[in-house]
C-alpha atoms as a PDB file:
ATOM      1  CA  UNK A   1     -31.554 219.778 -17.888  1.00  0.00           C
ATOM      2  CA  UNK A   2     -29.296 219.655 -14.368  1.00  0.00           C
ATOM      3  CA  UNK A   3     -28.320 222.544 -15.014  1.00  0.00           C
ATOM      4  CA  UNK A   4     -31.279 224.433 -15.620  1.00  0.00           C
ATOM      5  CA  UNK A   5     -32.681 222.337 -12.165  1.00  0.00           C
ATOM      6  CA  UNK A   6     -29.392 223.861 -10.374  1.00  0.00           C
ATOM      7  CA  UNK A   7     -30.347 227.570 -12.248  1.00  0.00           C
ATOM      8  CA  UNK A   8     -33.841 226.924 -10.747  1.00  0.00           C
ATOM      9  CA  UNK A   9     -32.655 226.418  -7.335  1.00  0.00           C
ATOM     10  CA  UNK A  10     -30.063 228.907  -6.599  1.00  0.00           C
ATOM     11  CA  UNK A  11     -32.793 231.629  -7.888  1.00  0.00           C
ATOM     12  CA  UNK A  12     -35.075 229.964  -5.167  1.00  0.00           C
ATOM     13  CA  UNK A  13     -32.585 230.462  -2.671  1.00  0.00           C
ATOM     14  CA  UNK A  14     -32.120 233.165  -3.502  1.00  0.00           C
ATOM     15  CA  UNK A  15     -35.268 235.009  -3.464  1.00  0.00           C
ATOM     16  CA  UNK A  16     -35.863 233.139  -0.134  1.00  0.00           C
ATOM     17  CA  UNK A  17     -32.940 235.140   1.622  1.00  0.00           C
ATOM     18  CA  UNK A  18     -34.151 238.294   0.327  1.00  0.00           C
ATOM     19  CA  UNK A  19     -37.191 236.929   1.559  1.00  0.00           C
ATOM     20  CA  UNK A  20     -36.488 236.192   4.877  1.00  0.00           C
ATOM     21  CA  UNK A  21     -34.492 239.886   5.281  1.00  0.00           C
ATOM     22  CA  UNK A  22     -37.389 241.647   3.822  1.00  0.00           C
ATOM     23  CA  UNK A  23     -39.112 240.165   6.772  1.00  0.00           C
ATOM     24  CA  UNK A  24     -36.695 241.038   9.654  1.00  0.00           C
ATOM     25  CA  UNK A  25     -37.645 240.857  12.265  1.00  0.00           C
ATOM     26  CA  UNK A  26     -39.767 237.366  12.409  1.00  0.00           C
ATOM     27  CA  UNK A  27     -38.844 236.622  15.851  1.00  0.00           C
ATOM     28  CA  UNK A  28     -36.917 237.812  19.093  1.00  0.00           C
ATOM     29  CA  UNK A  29     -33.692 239.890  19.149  1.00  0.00           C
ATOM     30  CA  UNK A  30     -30.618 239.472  21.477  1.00  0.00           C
ATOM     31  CA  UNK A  31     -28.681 242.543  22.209  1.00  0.00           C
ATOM     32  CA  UNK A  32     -25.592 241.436  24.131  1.00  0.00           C
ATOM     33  CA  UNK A  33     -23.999 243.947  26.867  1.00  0.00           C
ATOM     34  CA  UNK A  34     -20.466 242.443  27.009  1.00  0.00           C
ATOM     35  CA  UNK A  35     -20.202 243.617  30.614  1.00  0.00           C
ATOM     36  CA  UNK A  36     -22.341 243.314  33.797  1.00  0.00           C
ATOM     37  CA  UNK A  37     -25.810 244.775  34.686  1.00  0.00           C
ATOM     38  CA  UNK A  38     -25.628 248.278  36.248  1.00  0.00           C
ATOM     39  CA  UNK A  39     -23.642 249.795  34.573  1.00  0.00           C
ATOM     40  CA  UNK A  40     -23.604 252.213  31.870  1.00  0.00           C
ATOM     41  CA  UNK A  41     -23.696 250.155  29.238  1.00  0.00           C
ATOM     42  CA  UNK A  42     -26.423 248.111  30.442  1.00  0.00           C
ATOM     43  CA  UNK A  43     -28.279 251.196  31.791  1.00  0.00           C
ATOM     44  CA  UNK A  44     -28.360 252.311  27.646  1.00  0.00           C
ATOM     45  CA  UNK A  45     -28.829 249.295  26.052  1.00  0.00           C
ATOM     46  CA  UNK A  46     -31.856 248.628  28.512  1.00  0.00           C
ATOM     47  CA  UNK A  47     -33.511 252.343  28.184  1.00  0.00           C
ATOM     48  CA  UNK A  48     -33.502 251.068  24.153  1.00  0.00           C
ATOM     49  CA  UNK A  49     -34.170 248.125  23.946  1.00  0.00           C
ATOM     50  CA  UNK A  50     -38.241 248.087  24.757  1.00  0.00           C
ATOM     51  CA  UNK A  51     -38.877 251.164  22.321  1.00  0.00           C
ATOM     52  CA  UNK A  52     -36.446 249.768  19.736  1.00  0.00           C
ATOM     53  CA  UNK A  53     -38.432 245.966  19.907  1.00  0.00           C
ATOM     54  CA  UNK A  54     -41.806 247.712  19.363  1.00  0.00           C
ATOM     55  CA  UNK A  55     -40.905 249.725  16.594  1.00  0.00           C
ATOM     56  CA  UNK A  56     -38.990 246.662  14.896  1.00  0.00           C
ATOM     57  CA  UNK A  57     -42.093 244.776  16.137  1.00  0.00           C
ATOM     58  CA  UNK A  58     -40.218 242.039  17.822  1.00  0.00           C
ATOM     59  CA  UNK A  59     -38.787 242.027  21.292  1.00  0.00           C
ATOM     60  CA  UNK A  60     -34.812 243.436  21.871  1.00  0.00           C
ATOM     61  CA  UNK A  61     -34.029 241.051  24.966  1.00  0.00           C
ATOM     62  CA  UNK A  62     -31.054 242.573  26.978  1.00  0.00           C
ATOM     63  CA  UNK A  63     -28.332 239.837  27.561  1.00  0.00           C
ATOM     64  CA  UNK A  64     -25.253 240.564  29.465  1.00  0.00           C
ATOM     65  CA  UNK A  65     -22.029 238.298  29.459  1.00  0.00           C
ATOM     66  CA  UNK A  66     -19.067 240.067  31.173  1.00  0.00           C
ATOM     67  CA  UNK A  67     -15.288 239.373  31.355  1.00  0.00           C
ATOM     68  CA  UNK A  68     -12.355 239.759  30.057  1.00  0.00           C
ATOM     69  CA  UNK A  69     -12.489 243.566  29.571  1.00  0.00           C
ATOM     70  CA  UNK A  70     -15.543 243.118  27.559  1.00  0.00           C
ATOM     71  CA  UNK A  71     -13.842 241.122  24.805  1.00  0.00           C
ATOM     72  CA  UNK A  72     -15.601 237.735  25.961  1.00  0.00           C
ATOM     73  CA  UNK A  73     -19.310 239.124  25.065  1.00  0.00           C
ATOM     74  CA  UNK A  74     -18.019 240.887  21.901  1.00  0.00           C
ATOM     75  CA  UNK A  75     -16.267 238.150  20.953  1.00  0.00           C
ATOM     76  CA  UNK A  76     -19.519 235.400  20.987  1.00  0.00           C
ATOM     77  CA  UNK A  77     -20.921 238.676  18.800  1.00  0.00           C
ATOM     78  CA  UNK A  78     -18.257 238.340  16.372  1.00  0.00           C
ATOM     79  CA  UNK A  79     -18.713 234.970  15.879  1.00  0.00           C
ATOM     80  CA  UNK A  80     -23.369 234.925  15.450  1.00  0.00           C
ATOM     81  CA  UNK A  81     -24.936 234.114  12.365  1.00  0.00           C
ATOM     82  CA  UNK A  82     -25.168 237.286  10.505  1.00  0.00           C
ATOM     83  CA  UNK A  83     -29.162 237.177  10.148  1.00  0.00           C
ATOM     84  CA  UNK A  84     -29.600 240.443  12.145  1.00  0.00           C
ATOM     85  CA  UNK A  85     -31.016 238.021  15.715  1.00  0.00           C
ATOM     86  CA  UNK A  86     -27.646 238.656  17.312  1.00  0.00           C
ATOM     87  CA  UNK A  87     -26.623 242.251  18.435  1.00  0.00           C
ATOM     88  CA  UNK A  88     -24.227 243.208  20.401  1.00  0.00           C
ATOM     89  CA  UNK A  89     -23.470 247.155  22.485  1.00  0.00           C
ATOM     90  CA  UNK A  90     -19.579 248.544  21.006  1.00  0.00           C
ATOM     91  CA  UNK A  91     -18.387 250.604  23.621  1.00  0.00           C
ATOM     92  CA  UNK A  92     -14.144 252.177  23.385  1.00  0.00           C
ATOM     93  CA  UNK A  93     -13.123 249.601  25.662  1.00  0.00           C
ATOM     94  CA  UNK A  94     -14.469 246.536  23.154  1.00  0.00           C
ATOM     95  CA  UNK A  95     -13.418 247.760  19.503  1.00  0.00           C
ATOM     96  CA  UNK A  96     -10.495 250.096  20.814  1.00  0.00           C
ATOM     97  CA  UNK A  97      -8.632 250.340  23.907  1.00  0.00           C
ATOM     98  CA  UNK A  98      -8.947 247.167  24.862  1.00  0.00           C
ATOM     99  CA  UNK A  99      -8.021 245.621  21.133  1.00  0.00           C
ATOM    100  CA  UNK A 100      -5.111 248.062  21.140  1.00  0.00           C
ATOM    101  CA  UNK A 101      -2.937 247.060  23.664  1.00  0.00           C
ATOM    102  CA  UNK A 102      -4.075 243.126  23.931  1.00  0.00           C
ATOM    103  CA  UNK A 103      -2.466 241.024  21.286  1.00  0.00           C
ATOM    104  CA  UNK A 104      -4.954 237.760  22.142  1.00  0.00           C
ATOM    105  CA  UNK A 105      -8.092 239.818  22.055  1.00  0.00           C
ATOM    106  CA  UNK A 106      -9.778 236.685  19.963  1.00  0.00           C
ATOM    107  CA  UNK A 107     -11.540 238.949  16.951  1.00  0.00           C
ATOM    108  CA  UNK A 108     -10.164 241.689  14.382  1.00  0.00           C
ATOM    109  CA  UNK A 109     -12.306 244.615  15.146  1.00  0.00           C
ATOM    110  CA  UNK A 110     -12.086 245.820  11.160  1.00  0.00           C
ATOM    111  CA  UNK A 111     -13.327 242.547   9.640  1.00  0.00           C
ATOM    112  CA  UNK A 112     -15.035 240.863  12.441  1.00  0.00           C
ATOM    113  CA  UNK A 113     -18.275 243.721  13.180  1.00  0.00           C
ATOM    114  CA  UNK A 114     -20.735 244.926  11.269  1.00  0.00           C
ATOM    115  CA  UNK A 115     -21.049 248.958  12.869  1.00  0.00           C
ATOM    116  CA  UNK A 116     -25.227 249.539  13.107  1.00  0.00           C
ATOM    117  CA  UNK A 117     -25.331 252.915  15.216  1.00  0.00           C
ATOM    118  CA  UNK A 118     -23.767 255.282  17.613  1.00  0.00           C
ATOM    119  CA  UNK A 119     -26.755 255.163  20.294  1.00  0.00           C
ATOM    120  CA  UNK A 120     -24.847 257.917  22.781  1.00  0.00           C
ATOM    121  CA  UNK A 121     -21.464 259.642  23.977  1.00  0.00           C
ATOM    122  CA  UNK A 122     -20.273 259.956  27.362  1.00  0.00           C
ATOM    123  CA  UNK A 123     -17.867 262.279  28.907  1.00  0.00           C
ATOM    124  CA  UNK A 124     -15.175 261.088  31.038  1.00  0.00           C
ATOM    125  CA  UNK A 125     -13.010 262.725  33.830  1.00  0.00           C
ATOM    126  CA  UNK A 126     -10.220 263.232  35.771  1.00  0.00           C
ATOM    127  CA  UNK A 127     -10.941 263.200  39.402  1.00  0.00           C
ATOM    128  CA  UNK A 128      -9.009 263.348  42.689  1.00  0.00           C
ATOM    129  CA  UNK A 129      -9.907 262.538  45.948  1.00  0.00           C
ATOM    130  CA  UNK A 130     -10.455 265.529  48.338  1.00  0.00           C
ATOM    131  CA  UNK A 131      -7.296 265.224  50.450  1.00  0.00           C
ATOM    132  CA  UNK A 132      -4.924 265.416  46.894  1.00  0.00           C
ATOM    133  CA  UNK A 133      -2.746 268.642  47.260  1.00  0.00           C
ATOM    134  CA  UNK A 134      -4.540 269.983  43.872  1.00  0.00           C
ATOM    135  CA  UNK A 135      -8.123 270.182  44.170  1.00  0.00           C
ATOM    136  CA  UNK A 136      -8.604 272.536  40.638  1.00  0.00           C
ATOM    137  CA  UNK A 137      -6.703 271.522  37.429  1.00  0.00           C
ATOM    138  CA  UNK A 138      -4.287 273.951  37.601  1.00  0.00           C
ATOM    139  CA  UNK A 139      -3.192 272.868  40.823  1.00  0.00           C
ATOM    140  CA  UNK A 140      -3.031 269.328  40.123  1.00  0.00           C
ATOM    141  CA  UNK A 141      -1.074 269.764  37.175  1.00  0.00           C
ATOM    142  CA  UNK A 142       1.605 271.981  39.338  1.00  0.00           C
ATOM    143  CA  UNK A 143       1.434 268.906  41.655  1.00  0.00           C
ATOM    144  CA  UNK A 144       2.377 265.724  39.383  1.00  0.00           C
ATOM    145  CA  UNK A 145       4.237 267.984  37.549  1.00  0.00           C
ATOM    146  CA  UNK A 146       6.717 268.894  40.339  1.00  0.00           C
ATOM    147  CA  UNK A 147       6.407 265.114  42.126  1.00  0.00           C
ATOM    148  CA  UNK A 148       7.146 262.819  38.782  1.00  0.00           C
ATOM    149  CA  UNK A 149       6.024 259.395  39.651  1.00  0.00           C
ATOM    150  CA  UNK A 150       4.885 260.317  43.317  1.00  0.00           C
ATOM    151  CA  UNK A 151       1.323 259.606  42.619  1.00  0.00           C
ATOM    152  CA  UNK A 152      -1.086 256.704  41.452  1.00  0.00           C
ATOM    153  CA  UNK A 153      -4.156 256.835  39.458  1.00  0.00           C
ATOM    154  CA  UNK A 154      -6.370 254.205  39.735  1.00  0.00           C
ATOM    155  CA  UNK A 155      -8.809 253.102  36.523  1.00  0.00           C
ATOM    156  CA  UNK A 156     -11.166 250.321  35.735  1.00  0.00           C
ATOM    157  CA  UNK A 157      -8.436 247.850  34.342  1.00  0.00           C
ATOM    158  CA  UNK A 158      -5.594 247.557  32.120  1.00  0.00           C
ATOM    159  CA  UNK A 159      -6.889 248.493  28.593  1.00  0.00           C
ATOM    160  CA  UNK A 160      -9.604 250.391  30.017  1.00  0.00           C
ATOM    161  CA  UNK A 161     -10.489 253.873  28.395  1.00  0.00           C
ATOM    162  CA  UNK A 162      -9.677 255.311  32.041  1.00  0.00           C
ATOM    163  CA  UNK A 163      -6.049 253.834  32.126  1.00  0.00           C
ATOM    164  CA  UNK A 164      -5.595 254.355  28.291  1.00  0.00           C
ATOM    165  CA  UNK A 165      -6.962 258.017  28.526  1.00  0.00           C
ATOM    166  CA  UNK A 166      -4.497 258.859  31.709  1.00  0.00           C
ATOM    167  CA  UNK A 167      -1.588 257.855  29.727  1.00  0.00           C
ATOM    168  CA  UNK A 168      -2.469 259.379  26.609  1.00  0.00           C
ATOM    169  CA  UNK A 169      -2.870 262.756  29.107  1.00  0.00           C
ATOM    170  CA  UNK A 170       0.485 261.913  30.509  1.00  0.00           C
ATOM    171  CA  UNK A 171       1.645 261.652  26.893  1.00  0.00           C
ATOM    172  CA  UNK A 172       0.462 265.269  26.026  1.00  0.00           C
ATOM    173  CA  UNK A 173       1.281 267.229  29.338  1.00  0.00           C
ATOM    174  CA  UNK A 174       5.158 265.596  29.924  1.00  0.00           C
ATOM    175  CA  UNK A 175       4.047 264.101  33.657  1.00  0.00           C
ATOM    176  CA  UNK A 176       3.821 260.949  35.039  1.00  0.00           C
ATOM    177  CA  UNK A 177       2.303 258.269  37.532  1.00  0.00           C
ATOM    178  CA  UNK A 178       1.782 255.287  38.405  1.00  0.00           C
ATOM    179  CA  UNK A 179      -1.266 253.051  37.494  1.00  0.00           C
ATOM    180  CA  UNK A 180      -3.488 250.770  39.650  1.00  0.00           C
ATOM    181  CA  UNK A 181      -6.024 248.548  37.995  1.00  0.00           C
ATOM    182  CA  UNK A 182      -8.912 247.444  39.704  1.00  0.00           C
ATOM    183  CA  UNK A 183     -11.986 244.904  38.664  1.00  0.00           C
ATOM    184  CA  UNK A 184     -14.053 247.558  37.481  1.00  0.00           C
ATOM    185  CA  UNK A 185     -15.387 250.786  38.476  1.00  0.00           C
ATOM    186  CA  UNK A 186     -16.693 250.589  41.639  1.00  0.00           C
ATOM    187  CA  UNK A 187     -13.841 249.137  43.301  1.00  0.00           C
ATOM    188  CA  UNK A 188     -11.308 251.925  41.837  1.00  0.00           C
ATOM    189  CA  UNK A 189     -14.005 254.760  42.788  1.00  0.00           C
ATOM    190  CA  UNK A 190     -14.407 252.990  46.508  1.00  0.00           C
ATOM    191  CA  UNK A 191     -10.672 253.097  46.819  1.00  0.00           C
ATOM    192  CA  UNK A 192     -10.397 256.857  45.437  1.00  0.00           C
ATOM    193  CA  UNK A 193     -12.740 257.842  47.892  1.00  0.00           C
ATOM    194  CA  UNK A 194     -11.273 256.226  50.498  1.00  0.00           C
ATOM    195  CA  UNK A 195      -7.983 257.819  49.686  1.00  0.00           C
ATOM    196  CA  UNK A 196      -6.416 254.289  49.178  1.00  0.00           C
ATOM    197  CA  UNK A 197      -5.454 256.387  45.178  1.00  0.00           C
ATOM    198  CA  UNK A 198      -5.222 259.986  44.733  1.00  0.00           C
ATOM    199  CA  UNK A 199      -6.511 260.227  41.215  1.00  0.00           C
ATOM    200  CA  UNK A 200      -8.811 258.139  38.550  1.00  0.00           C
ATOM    201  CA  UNK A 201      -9.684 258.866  35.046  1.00  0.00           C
ATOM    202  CA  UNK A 202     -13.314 257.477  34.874  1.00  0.00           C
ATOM    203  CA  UNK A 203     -16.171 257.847  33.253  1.00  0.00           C
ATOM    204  CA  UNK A 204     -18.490 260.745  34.152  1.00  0.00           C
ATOM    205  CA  UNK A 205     -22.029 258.879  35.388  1.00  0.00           C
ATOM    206  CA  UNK A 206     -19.736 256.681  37.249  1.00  0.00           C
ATOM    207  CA  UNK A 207     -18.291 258.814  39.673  1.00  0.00           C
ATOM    208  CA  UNK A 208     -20.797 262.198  39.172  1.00  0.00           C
ATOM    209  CA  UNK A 209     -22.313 260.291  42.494  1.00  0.00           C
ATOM    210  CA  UNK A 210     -19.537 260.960  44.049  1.00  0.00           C
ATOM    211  CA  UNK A 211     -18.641 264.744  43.206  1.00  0.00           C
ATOM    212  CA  UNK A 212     -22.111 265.908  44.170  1.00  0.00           C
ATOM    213  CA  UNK A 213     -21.586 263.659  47.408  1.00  0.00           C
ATOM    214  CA  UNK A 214     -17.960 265.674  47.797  1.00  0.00           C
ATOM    215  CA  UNK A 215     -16.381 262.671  48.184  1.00  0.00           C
ATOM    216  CA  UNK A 216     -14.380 263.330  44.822  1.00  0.00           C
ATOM    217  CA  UNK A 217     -13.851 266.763  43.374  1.00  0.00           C
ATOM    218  CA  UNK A 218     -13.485 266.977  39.635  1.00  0.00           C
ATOM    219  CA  UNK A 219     -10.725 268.289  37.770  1.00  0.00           C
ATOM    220  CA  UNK A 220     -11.011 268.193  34.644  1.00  0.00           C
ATOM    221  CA  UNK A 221     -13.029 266.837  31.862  1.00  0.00           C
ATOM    222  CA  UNK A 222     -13.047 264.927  28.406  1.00  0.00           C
ATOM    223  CA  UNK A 223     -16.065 266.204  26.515  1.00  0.00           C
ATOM    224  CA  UNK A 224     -17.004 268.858  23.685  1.00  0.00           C
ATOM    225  CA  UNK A 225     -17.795 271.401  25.833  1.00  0.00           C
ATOM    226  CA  UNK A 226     -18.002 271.926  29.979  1.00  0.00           C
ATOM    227  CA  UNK A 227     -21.105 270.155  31.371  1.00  0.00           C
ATOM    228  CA  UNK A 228     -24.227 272.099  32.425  1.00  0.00           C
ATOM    229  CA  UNK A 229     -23.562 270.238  36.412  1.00  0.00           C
ATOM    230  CA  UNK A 230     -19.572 271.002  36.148  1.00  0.00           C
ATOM    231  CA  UNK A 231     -19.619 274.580  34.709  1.00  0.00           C
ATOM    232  CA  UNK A 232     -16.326 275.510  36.650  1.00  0.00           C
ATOM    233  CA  UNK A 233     -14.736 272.464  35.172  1.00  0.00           C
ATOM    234  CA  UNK A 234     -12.854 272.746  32.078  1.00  0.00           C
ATOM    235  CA  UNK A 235     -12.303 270.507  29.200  1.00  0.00           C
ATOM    236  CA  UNK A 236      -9.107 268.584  28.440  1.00  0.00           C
ATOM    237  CA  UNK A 237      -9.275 270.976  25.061  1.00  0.00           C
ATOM    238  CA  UNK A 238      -9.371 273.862  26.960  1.00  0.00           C
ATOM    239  CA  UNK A 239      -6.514 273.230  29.288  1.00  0.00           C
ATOM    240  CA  UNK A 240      -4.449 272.634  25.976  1.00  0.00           C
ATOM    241  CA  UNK A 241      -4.936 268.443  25.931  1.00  0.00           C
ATOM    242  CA  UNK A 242      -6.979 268.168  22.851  1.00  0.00           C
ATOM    243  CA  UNK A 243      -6.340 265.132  21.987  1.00  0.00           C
ATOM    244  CA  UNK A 244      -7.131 263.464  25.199  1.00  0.00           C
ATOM    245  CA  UNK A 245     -10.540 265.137  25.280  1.00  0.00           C
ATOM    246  CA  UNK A 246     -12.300 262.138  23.771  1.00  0.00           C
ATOM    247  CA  UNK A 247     -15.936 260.708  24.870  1.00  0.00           C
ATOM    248  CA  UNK A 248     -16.870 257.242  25.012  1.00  0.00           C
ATOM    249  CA  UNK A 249     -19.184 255.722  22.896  1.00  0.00           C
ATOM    250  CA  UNK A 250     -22.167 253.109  23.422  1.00  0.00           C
ATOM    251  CA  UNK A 251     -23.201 251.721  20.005  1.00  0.00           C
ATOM    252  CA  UNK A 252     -24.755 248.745  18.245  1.00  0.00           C
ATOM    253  CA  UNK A 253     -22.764 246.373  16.158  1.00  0.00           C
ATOM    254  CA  UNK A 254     -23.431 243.388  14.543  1.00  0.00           C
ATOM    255  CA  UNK A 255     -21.105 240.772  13.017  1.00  0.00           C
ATOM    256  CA  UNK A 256     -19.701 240.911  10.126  1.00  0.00           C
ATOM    257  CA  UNK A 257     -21.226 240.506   6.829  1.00  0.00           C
ATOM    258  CA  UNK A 258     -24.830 241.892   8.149  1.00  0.00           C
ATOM    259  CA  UNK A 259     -27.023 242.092   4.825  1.00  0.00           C
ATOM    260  CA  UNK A 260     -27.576 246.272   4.027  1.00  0.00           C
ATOM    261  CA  UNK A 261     -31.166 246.166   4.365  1.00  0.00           C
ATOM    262  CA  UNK A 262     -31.098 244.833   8.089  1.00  0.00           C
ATOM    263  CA  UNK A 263     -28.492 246.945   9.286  1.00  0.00           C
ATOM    264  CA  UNK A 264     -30.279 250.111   8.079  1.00  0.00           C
ATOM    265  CA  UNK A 265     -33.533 248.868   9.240  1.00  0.00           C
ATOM    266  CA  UNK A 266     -31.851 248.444  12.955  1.00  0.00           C
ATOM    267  CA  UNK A 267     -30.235 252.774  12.317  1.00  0.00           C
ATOM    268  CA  UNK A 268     -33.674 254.163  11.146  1.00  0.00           C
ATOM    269  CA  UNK A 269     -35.286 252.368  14.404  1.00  0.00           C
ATOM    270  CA  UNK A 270     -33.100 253.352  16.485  1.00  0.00           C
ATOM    271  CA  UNK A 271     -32.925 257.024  15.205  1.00  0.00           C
ATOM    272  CA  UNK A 272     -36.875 256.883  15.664  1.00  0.00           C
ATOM    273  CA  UNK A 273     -36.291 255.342  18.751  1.00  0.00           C
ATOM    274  CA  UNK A 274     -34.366 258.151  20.541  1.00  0.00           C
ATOM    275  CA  UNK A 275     -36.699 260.917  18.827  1.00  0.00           C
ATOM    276  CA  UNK A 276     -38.472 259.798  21.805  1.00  0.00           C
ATOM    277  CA  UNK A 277     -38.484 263.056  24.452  1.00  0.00           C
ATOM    278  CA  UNK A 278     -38.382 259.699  27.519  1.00  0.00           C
ATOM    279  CA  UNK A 279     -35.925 257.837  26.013  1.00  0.00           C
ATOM    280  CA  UNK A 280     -33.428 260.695  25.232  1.00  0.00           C
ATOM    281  CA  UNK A 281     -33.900 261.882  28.591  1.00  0.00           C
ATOM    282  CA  UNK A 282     -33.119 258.952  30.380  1.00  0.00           C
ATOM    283  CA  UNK A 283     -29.770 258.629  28.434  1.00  0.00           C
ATOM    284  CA  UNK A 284     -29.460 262.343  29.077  1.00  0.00           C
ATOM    285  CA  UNK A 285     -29.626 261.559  32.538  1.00  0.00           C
ATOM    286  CA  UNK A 286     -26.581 259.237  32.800  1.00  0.00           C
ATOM    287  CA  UNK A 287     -24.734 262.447  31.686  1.00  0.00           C
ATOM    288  CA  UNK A 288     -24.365 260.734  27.866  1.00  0.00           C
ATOM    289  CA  UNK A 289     -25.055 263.034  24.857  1.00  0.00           C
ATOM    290  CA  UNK A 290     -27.077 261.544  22.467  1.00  0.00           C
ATOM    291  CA  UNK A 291     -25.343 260.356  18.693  1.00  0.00           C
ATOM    292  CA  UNK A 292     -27.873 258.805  16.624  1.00  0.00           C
ATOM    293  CA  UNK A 293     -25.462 258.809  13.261  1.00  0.00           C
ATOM    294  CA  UNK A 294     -24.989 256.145  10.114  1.00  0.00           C
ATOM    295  CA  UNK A 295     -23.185 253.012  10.326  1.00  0.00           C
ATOM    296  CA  UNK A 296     -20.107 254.784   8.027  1.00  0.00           C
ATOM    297  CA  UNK A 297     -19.845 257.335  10.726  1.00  0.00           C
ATOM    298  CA  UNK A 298     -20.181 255.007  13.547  1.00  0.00           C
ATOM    299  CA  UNK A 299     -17.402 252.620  11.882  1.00  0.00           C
ATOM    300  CA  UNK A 300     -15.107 255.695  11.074  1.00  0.00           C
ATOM    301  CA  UNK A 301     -15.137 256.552  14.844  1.00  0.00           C
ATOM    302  CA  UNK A 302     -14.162 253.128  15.535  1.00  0.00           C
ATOM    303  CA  UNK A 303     -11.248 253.013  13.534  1.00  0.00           C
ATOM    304  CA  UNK A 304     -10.096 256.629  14.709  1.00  0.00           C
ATOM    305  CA  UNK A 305     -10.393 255.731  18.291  1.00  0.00           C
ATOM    306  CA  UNK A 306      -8.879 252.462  17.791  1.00  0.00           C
ATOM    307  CA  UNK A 307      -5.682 253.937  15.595  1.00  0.00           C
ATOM    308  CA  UNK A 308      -5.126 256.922  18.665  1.00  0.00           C
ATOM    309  CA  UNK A 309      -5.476 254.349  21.433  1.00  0.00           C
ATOM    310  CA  UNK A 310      -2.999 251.936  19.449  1.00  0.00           C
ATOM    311  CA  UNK A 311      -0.836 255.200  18.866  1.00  0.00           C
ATOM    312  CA  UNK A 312      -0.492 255.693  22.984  1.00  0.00           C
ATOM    313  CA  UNK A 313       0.465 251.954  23.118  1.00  0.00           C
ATOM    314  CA  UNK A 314       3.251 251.930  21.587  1.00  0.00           C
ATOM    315  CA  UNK A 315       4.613 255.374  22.265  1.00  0.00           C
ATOM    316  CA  UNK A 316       4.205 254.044  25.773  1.00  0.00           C
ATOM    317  CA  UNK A 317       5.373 250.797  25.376  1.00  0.00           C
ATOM    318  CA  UNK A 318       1.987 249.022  26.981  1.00  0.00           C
ATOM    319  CA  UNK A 319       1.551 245.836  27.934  1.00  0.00           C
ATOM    320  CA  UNK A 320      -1.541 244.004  29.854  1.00  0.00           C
ATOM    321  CA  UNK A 321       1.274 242.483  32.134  1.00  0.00           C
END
């Protein structure tokens, strides 16, 4: 007879949690932007988060909680109930870069996530400030290449894509120099245009204010192809860097163990979400490409851009001392 009762009651429970996720949404979503508001992280998660609430038919409420590189807001991700009401925004810098070279980062980015969707791409660049001897790739190359260690390049942080990316270029083209990490973005762009550094590998929205302002020139970029505003520029494949000529993504991840049906209700909505001609053009407009793929894809990118990050760590010998 217990057991039969106990039979009873798991099978309850059970049809109430496929219950309750059949339901999902019944109430508000958080979507967590481990960084600041402004930039472009926020910018993306909020141009999706009002279309993707009304088609999930709940609201997406933008949260942001910055610091430590990003691992601080990815980490309270990694550690929500996995019911589908806690989201959080993947970028390189949270489930890669930033993972590969810090030993403490407190969460495994393999077992820890549940990958949702790639929402967008960004390119990123190379750029110097206008008084730099080299002021096309070519040149610039003859310039660090003849002056070995003469020259700084400033990036958002150590374990940022920017710093990661420069020494993975430094890696493939036999030059070096020396790296300056700022607080961000802004403060490394405010000292490149003030000539305070020479160089910074940023991303492209960041400092494309900047280049049409002629305060920076560009010198190269990381993307599939040369940019429609930048057609002079060339890519980091074309120059004979392939493997530095990598984008930065902006997904949506979960944490681990997020039931199937949830996590592919969250893709189809957001697919549907940037069918939208608004939406994708706002993303456009940051200079991002829109992604849109599956959560395998999305979780293969991760662990590619993780394992070639990790790869320039150690051939490098990185530290975040």
């Amino acid at each position: 007879m217990m057991r039969r009762t106990l039979l009873a009651l798991a099978a309850l429970a059970t049809v109430g949690v496929v219950h309750a996720q059949s339901n999902y949404p019944s109430k508000p979503i958080k979507l967590l932007v481990p960084f600041a508001a402004g930039g472009t992280t926020d910018l993306i998660a909020r141009v999706i988060a009002d279309p993707l609430g009304r088609e999930l038919g709940q609201p997406v409420i933008v949260e942001n909680k910055g610091g430590g590189g990003g691992a601080i807001g990815a980490a309270e991700t990694a550690r929500a109930t996995a019911d589908g009401y806690h989201l959080g925004i993947a970028t390189v810098s949270t489930t890669a870069t930033n993972p590969a070279i810090n030993p403490k980062i407190p969460y495994n980015v393999f077992t820890d996530f549940t990958p949702i969707v790639n929402i967008a791409a960004t390119p990123n660049i190379i750029a110097a400030n206008p008084k730099f001897p080299g002021q096309d790739y070519q040149s610039f190359l003859k310039e660090i290449k003849t002056n070995p260690g003469k020259y700084s390049f400033g990036s958002p942080g150590t374990g940022s894509i920017g710093h990661l990316m420069m020494e993975m270029f430094m890696l493939a083209t036999d030059t070096q120099m020396q790296h300056v990490p700022y607080r961000g973005s802004g403060p490394a762009l405010n000292d490149a245009v003030a000539g305070q550094i020479p160089l910074l590998f940023d991303n492209f929205p960041s400092t494309l204010p900047f280049i049409q302002t002629n305060r920076l020139t560009p010198l190269v970029v990381a993307a599939p192809q040369r940019l429609a505003v930048l057609p002079d520029v060339p890519t980091l494949a074309e120059v004979g860097a392939p493997g530095v000529n990598r984008m930065a993504y902006y997904g949506i991840i979960g944490p681990k163990n997020l039931p199937k049906d949830v996590v592919d209700k969250i893709n189809a909505a957001v697919h549907k979400v940037l069918q939208n001609p608004g939406v994708r053009k706002r993303i456009e407009d940051t200079g991002s490409l829109i992604v849109a793929d599956t959560p395998e894809k999305f979780a293969e990118e991760i662990k590619a851009e993780y394992t070639a990050y990790k790869e320039v760590v150690d051939k490098q010998k990185l530290t975040m001392d």
